[in-house]
N, C-alpha and C. Protein backbone atom coordinates (compact mmCIF):
# COMPACT_ATOMS: atom_id res chain seq x y z
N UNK A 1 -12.04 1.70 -2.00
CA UNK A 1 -11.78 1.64 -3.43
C UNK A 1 -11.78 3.03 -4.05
N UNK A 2 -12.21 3.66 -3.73
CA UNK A 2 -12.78 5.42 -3.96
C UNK A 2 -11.43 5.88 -3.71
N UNK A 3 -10.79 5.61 -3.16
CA UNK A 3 -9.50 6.63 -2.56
C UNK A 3 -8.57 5.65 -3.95
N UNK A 4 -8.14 4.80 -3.72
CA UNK A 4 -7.16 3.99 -4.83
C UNK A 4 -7.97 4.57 -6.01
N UNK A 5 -8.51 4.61 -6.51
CA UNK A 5 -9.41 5.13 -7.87
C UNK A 5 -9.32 6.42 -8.30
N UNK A 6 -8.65 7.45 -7.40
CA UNK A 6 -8.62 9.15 -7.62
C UNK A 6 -7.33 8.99 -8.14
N UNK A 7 -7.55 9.97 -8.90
CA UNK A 7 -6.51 9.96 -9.98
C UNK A 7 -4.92 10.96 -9.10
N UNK A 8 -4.95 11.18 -7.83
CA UNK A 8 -3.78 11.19 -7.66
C UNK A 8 -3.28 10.23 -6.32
N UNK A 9 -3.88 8.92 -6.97
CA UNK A 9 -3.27 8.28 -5.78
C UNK A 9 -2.92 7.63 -6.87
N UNK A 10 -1.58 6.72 -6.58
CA UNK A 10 -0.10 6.01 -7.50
C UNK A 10 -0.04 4.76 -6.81
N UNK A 11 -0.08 4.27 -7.33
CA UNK A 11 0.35 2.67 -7.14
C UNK A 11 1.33 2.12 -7.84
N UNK A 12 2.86 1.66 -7.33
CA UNK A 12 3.89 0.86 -8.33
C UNK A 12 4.27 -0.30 -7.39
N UNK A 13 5.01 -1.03 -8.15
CA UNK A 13 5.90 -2.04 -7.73
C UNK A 13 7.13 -1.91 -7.78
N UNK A 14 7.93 -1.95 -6.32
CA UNK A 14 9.19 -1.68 -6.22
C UNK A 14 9.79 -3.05 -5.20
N UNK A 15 11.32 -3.28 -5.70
CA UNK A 15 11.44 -4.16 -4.91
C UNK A 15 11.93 -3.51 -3.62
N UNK A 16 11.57 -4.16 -1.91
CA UNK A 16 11.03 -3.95 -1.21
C UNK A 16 12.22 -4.99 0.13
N UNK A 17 12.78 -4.42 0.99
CA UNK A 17 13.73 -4.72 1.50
C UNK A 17 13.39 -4.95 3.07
N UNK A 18 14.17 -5.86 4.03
CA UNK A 18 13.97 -5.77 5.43
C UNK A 18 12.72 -6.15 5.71
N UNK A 19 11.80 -7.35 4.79
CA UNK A 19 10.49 -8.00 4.79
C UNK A 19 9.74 -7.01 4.76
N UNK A 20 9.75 -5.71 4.19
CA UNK A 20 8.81 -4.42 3.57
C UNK A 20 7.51 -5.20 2.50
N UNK A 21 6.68 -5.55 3.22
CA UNK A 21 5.53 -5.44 1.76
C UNK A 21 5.34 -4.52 1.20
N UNK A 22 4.99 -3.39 1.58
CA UNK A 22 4.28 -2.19 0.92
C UNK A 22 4.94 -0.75 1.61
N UNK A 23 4.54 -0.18 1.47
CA UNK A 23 4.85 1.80 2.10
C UNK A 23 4.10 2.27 1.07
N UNK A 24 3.48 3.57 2.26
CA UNK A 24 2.58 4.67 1.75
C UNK A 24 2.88 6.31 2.25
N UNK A 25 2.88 6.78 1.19
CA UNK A 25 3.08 8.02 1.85
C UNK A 25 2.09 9.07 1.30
N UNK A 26 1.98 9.91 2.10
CA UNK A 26 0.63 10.66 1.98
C UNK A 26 0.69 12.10 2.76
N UNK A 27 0.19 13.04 2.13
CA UNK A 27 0.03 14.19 2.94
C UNK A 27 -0.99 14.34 4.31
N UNK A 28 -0.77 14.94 4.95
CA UNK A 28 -1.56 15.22 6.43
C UNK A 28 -2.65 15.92 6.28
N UNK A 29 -3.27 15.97 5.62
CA UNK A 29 -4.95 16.76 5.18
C UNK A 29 -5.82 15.02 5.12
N UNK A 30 -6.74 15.49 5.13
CA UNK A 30 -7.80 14.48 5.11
C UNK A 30 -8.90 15.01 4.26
N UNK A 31 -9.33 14.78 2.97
CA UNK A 31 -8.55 13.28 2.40
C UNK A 31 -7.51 14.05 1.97
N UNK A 32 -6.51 13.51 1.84
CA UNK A 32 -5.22 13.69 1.12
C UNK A 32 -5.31 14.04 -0.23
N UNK A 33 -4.62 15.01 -0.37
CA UNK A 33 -4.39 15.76 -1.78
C UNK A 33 -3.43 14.19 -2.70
N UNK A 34 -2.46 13.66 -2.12
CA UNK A 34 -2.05 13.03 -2.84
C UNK A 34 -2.05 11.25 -1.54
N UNK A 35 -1.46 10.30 -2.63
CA UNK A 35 -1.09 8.89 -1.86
C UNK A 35 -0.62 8.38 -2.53
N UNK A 36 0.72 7.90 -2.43
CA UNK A 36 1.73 7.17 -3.07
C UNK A 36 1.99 5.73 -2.46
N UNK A 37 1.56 4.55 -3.27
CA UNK A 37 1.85 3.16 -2.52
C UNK A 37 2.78 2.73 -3.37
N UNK A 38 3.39 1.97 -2.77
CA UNK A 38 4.42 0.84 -3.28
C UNK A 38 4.13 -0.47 -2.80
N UNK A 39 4.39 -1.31 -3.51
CA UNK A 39 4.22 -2.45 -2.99
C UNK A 39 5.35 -4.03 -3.65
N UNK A 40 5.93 -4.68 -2.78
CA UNK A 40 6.90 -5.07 -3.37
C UNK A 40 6.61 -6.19 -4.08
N UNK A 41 7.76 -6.49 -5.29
CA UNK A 41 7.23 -6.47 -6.49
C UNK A 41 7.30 -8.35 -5.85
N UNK A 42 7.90 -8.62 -5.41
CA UNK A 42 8.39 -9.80 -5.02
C UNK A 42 6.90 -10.75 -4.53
N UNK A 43 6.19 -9.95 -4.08
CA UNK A 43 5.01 -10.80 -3.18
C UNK A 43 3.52 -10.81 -4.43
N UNK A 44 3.35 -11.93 -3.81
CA UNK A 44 1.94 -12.53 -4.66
C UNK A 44 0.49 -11.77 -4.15
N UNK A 45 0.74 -11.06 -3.28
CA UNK A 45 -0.79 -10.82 -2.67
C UNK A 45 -1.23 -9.29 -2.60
N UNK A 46 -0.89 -8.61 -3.76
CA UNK A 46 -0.90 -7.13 -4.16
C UNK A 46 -2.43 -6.44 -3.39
N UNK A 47 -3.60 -6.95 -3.75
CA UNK A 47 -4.81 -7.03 -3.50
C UNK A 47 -4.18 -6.24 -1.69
N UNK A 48 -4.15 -7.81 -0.97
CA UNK A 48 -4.35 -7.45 0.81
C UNK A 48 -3.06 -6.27 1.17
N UNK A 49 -2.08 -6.03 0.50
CA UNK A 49 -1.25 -4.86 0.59
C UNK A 49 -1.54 -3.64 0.80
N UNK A 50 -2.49 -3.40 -0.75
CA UNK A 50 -2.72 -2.43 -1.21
C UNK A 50 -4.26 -1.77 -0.18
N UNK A 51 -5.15 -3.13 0.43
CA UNK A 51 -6.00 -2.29 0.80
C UNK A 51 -5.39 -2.05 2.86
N UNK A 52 -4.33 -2.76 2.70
CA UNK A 52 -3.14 -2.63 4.46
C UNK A 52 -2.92 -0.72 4.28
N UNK A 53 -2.53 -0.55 3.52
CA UNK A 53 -1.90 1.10 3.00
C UNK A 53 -2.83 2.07 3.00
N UNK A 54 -4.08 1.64 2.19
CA UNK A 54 -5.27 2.33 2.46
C UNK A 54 -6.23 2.74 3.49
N UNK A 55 -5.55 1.15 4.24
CA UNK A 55 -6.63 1.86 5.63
C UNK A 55 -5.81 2.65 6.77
N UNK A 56 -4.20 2.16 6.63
CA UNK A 56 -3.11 3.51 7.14
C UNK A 56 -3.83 5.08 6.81
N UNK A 57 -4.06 5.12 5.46
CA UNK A 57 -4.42 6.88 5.45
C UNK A 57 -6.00 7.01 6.09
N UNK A 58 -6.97 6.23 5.76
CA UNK A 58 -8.34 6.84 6.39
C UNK A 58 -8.03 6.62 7.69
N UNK A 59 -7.52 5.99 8.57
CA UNK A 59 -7.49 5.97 9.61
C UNK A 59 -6.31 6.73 9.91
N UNK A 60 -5.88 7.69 9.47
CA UNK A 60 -4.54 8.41 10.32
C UNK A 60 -5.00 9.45 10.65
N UNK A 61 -6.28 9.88 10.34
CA UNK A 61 -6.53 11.28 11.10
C UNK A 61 -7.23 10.93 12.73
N UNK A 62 -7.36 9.52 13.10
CA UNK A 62 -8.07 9.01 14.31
C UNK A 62 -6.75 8.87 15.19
N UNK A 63 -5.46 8.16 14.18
CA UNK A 63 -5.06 7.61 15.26
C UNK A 63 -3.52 8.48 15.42
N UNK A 64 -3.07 9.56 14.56
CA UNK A 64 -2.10 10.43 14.63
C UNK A 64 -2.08 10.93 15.38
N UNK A 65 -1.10 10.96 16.14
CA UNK A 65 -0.56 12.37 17.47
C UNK A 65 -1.14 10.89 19.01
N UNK A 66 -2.47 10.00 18.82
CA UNK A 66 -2.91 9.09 20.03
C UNK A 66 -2.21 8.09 20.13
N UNK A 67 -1.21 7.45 19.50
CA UNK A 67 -0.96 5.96 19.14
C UNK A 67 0.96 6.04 18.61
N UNK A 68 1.51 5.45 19.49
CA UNK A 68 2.68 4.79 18.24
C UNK A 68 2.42 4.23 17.48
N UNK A 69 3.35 4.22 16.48
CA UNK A 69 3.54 3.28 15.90
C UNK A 69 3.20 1.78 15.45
N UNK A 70 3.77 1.47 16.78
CA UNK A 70 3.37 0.31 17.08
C UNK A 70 1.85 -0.18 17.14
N UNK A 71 1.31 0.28 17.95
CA UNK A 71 -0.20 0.61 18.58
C UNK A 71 -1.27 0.82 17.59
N UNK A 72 -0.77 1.82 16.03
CA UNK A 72 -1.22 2.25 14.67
C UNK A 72 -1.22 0.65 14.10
N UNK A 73 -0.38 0.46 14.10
CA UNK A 73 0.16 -1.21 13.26
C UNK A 73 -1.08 -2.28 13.79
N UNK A 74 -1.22 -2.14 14.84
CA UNK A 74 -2.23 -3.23 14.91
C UNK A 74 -3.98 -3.14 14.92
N UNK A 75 -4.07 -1.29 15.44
CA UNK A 75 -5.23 -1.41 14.61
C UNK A 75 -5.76 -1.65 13.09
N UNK A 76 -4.79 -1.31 12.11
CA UNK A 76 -4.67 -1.14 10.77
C UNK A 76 -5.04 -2.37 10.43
N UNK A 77 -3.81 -4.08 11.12
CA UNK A 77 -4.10 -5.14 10.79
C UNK A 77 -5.45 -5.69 11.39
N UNK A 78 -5.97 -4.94 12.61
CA UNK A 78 -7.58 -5.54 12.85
C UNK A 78 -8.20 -5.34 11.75
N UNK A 79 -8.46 -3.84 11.60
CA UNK A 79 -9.16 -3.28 10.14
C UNK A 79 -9.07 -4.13 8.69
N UNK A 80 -7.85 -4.72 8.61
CA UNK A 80 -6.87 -5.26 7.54
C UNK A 80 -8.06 -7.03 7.52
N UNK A 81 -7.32 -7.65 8.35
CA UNK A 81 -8.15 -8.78 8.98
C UNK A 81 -9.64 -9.23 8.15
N UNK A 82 -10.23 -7.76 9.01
CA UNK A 82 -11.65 -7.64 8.54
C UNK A 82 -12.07 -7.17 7.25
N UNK A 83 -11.22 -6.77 6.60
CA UNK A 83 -11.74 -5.88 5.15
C UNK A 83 -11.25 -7.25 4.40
N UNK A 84 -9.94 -7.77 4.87
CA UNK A 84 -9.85 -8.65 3.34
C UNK A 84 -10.57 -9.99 3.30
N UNK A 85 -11.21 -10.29 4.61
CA UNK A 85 -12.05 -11.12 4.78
C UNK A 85 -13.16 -11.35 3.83
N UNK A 86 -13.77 -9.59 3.92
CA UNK A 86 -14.82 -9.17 3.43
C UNK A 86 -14.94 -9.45 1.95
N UNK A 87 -13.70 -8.50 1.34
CA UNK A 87 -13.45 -8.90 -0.14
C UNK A 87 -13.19 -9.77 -0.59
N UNK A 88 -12.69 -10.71 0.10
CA UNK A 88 -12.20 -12.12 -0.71
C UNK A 88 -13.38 -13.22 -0.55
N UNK A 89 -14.66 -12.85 -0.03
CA UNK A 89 -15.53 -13.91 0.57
C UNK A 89 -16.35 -13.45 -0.64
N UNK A 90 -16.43 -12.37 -1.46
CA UNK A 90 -17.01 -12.47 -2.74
C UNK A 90 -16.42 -12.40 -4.12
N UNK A 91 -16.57 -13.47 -4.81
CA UNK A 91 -15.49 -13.19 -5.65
C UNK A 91 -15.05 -12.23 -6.59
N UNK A 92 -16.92 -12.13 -6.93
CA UNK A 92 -16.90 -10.19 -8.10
C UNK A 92 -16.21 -9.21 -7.65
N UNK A 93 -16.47 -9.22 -5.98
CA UNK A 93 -15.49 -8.17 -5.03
C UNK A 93 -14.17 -8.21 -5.52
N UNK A 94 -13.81 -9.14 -4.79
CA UNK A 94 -12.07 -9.54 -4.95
C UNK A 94 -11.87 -8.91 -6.55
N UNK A 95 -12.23 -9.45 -7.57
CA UNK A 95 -11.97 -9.35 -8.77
C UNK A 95 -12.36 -8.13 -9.18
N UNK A 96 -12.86 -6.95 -8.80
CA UNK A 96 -13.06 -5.36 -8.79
C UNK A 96 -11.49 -4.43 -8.47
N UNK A 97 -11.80 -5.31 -7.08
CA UNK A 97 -10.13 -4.54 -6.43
C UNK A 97 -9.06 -5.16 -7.48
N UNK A 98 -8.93 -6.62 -8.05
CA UNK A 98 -7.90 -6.90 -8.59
C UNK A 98 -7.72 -6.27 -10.03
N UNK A 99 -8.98 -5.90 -10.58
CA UNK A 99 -8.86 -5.31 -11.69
C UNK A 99 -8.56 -3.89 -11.90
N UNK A 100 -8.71 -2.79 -10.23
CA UNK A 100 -8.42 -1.20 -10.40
C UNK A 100 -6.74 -1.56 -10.08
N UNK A 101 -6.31 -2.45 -9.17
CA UNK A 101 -4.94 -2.08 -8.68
C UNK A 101 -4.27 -2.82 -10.03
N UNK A 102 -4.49 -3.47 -10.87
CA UNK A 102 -4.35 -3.71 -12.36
C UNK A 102 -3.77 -2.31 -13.44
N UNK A 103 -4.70 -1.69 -13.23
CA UNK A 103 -5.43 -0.73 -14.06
C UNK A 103 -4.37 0.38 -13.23
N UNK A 104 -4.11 0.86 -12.26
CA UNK A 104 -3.39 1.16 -10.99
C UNK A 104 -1.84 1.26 -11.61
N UNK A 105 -1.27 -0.22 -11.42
CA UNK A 105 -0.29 -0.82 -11.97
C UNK A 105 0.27 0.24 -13.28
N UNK A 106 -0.61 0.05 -14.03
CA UNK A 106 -0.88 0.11 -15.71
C UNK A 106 -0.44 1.77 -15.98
N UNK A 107 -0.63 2.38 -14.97
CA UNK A 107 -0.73 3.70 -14.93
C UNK A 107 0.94 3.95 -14.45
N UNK A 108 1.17 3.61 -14.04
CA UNK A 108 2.41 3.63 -13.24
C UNK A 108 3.66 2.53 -13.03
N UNK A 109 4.17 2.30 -14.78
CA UNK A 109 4.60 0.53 -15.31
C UNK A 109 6.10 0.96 -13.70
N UNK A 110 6.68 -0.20 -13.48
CA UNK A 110 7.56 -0.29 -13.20
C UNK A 110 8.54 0.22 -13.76
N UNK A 111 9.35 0.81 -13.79
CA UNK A 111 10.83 1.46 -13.87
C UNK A 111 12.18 0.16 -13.89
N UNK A 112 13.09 0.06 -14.79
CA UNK A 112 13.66 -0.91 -14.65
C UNK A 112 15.30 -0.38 -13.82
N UNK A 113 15.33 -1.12 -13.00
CA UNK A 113 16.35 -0.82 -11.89
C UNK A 113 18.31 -1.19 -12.49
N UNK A 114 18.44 -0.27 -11.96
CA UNK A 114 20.02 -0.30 -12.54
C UNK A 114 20.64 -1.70 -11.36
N UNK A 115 21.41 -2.95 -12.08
CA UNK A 115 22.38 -3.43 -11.32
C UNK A 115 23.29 -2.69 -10.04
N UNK A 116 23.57 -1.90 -10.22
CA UNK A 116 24.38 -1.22 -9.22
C UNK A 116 23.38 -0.79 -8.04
N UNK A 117 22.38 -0.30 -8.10
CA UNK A 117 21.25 -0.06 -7.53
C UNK A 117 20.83 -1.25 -6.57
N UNK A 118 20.45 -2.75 -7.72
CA UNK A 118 20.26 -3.72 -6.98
C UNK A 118 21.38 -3.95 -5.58
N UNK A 119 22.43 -4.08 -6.84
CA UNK A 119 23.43 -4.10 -5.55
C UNK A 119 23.59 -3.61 -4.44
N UNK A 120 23.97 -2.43 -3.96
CA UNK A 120 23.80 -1.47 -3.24
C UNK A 120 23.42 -1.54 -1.96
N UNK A 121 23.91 -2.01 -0.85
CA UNK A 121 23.41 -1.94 0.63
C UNK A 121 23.56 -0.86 1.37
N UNK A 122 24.40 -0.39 1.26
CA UNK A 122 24.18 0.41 2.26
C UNK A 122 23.22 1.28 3.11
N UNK A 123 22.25 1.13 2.15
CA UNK A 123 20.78 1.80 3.49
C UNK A 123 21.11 0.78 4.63
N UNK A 124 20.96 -0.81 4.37
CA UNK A 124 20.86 -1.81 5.01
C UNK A 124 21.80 -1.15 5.69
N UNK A 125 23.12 -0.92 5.77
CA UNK A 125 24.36 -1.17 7.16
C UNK A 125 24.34 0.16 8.01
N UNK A 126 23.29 1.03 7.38
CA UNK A 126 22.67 2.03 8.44
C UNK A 126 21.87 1.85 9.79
């Protein structure tokens, strides 16, 4: 929660393509000077997204340069698994996280997307 809570980590809602929940991007220092999440606007479960992204950056200085991709992806969802377990088994919990990535949100309204934009495939036929 400490890392989502510093004032240069960003949280928006973007719509989100190729079954994308979320993306994070972040500088290579630990902790990171900055962290940028997205999360798509489309899905109901902002909460387990947002803390999927978060445990990508504390854990990228363990598992960068040791692990594909692939290999990264599923420790993240063990970690993932177990954290949202954690938070959602209390409800004040749950309702802490739902109220900073709120507050998160609030900081960073959505942007309203041009039609042509929507339209637009071609990343897709890349």
């Amino acid at each position: 929660m400490d890392l989502l809570d510093r004032p240069t980590t960003t949280l928006k809602l973007r719509a989100k393509r190729n079954g994308t929940a979320a993306t994070c991007d972040y500088d290579d220092r630990f902790p990171p000077a900055y962290v940028h999440i997205e999360v798509d606007a489309n899905n109901n479960d902002n909460t387990r997204f947002v803390i999927h992204e978060l445990i990508h950056v504390v854990i990228s200085e363990l598992v960068l340069g040791k692990f594909d991709r692939t290999l990264e992806e599923v420790v993240v969802l063990g970690f993932e698994e177990y954290i949202w377990n954690f938070v959602r088994a209390k409800p004040s919990r749950l309702t802490r996280w739902e109220k900073l990535i709120a507050k998160k949100l609030a900081e960073n309204p959505t942007e309203p997307v041009k039609l042509e934009d929507l339209a637009d495939r071609s990343a897709d036929e890349n």
